[in-house]
N, C-alpha and C. Protein backbone atom coordinates (compact mmCIF):
# COMPACT_ATOMS: atom_id res chain seq x y z
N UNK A 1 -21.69 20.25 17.64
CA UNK A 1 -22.30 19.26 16.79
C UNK A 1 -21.33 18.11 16.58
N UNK A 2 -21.47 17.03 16.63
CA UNK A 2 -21.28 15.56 16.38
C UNK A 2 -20.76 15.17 15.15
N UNK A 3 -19.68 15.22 14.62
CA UNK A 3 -19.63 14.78 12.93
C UNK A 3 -19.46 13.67 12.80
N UNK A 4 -19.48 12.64 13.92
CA UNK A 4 -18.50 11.71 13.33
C UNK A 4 -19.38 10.64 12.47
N UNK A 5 -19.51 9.65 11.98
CA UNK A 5 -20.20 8.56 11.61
C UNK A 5 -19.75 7.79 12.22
N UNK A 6 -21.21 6.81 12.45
CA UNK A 6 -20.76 5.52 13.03
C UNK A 6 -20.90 4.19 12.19
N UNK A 7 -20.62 3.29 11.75
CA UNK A 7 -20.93 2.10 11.15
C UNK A 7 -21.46 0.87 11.88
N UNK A 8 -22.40 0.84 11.11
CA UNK A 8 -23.06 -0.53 11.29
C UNK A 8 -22.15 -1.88 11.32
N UNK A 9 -21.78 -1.75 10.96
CA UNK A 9 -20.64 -2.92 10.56
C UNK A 9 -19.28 -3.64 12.08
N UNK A 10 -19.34 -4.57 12.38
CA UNK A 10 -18.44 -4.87 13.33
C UNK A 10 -16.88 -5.25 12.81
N UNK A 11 -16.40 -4.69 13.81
CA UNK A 11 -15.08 -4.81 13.54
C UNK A 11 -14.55 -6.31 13.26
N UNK A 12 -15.32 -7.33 13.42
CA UNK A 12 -14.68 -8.78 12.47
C UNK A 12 -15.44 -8.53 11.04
N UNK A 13 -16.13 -7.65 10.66
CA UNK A 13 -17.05 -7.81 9.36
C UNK A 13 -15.79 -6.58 9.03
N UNK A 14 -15.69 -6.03 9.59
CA UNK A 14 -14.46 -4.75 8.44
C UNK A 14 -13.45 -5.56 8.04
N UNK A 15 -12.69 -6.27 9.46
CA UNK A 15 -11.16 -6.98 9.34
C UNK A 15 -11.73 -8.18 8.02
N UNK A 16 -12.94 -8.49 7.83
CA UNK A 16 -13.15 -9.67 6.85
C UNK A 16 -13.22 -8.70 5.27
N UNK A 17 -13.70 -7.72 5.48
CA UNK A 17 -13.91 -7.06 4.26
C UNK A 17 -12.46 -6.68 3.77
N UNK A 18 -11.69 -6.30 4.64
CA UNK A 18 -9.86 -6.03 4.34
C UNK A 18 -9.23 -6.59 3.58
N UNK A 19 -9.69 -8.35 4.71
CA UNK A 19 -9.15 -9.55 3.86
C UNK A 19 -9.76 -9.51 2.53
N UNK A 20 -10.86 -9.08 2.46
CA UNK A 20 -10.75 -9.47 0.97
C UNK A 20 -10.25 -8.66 0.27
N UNK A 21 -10.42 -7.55 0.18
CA UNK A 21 -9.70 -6.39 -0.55
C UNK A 21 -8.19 -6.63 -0.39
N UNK A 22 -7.59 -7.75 0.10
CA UNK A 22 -6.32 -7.31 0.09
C UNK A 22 -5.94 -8.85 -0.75
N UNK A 23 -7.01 -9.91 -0.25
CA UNK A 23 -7.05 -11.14 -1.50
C UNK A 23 -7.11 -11.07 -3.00
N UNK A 24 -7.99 -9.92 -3.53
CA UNK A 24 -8.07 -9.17 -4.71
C UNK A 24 -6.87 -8.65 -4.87
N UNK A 25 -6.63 -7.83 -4.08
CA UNK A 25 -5.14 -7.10 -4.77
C UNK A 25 -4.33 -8.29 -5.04
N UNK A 26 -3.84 -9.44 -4.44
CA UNK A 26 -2.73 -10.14 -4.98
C UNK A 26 -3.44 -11.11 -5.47
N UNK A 27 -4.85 -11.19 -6.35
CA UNK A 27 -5.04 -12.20 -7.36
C UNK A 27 -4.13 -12.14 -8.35
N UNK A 28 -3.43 -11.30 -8.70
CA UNK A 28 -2.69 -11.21 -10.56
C UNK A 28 -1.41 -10.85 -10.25
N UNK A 29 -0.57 -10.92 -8.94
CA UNK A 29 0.55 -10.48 -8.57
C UNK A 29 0.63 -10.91 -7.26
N UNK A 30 1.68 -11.80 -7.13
CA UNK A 30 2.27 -12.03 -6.01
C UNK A 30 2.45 -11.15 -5.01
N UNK A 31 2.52 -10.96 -3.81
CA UNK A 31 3.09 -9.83 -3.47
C UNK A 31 4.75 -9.99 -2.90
N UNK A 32 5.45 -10.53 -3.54
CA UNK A 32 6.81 -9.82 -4.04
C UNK A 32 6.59 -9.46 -5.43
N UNK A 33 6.38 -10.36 -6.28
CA UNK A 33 5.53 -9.18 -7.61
C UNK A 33 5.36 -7.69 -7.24
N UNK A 34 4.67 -7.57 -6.56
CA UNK A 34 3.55 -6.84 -6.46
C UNK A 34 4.58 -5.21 -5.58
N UNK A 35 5.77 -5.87 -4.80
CA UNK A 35 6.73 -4.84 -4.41
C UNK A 35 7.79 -4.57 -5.22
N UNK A 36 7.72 -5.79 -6.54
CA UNK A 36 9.06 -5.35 -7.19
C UNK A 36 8.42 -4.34 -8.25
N UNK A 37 6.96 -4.42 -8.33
CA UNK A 37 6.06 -3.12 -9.04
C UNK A 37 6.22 -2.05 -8.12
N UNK A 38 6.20 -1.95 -7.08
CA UNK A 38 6.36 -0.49 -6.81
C UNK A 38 7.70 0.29 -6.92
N UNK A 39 8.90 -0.79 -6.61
CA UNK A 39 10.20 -0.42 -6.70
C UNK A 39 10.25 -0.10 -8.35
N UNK A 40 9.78 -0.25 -9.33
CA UNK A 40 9.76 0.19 -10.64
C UNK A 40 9.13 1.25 -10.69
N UNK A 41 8.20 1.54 -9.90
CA UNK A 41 6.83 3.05 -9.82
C UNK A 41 7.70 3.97 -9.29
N UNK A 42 8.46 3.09 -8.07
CA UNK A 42 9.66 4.78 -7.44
C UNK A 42 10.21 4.95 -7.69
N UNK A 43 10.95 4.18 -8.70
CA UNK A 43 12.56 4.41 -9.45
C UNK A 43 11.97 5.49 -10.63
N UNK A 44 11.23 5.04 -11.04
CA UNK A 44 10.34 6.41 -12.24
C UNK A 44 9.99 7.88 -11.80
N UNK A 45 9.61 7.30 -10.64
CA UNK A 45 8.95 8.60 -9.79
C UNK A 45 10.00 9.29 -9.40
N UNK A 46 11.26 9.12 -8.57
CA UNK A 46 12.95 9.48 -8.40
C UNK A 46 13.21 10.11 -9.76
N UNK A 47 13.16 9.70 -10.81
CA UNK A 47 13.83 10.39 -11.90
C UNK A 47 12.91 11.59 -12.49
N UNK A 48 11.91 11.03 -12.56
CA UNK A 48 10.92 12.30 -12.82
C UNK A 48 10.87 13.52 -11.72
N UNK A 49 10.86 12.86 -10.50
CA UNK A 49 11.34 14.06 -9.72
C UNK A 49 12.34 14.77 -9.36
N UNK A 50 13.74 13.77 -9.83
CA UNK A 50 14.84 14.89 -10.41
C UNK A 50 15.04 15.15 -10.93
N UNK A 51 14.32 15.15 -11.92
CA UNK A 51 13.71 16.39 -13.58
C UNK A 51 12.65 17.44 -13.71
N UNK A 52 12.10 17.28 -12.50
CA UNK A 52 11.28 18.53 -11.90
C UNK A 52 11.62 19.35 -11.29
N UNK A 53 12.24 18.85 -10.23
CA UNK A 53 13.06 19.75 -9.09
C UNK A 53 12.38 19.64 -7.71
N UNK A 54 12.09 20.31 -6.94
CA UNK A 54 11.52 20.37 -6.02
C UNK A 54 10.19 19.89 -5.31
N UNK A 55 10.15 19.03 -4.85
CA UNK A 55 9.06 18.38 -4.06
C UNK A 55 8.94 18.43 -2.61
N UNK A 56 7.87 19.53 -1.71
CA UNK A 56 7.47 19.43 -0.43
C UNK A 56 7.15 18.26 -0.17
N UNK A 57 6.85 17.85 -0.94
CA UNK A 57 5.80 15.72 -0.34
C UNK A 57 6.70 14.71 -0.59
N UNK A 58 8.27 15.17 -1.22
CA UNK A 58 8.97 13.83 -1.48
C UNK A 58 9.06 13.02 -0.08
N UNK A 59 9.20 13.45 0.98
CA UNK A 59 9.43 12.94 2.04
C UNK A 59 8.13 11.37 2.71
N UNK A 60 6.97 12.33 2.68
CA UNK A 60 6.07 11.63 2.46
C UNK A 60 5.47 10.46 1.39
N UNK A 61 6.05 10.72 0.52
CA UNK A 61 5.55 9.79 -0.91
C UNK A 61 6.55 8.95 -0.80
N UNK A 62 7.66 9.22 -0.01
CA UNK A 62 8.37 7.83 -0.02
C UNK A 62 8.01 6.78 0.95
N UNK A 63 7.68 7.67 2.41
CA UNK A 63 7.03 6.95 3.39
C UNK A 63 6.08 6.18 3.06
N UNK A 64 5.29 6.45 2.36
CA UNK A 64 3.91 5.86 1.78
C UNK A 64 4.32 4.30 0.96
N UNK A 65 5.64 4.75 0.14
CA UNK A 65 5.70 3.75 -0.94
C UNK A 65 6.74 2.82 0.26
N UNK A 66 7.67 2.96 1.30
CA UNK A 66 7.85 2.52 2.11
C UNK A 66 6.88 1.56 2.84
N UNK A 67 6.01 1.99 3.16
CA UNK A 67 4.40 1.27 4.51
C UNK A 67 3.92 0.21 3.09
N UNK A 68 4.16 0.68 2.03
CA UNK A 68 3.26 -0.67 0.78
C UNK A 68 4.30 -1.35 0.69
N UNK A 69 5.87 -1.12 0.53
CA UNK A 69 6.58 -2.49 0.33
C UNK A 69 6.22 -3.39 1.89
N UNK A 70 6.81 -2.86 2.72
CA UNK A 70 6.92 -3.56 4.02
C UNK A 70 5.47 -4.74 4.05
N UNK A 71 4.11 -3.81 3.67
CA UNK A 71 3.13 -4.43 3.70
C UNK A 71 2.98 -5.63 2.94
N UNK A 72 3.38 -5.72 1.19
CA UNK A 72 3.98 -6.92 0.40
C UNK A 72 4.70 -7.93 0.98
N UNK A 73 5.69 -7.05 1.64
CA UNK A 73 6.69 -8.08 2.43
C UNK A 73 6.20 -8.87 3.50
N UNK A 74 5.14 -8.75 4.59
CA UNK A 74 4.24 -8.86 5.38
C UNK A 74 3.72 -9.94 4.85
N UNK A 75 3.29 -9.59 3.70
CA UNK A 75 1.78 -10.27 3.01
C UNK A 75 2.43 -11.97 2.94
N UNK A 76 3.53 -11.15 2.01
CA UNK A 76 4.53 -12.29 1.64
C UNK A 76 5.15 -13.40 2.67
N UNK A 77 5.25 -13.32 3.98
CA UNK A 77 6.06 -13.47 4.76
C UNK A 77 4.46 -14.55 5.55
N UNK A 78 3.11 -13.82 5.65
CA UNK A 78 2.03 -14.52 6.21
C UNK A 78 1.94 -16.14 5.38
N UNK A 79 1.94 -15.61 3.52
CA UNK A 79 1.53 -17.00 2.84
C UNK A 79 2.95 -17.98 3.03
N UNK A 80 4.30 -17.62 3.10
CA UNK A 80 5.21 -18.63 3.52
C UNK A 80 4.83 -19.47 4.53
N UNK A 81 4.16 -18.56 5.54
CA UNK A 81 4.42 -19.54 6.93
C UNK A 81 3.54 -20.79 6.94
């Protein structure tokens, strides 16, 4: 059996829907704003998690918060040019 779904939607109507979802995100925050917020979310998250102790996913949750700065930085780096 077949699971996959297919969408109606073309791939310039997704890449346009992105753009906007990603125009929204930096209406109220720059995006260096918007990375010097996450570097405040992981510095919290670092201490809380060396007051917990042990995390299988630290590895991953940094990667993650890693791929969103770079992406800010990106973002940031498109509206300069």
């Amino acid at each position: 059996m077949n699971n996959q779904t297919h969408s109606a939607e073309s791939p310039d109507s997704m890449c346009l829907a992105y753009g906007q979802q990603v125009q929204q995100l930096f209406e109220l925050n720059t995006p260096a704003e918007m990375a010097e917020h996450l570097w405040e979310i992981y510095s919290g998250f670092q201490l809380y998690d060396h007051q917990a102790g042990h995390n299988p996913r630290k590895v991953d949750i940094f990667y993650t918060f890693r791929d969103l700065v770079h992406f800010c930085q990106n973002v940031a780096a498109m509206k300069a040019a």
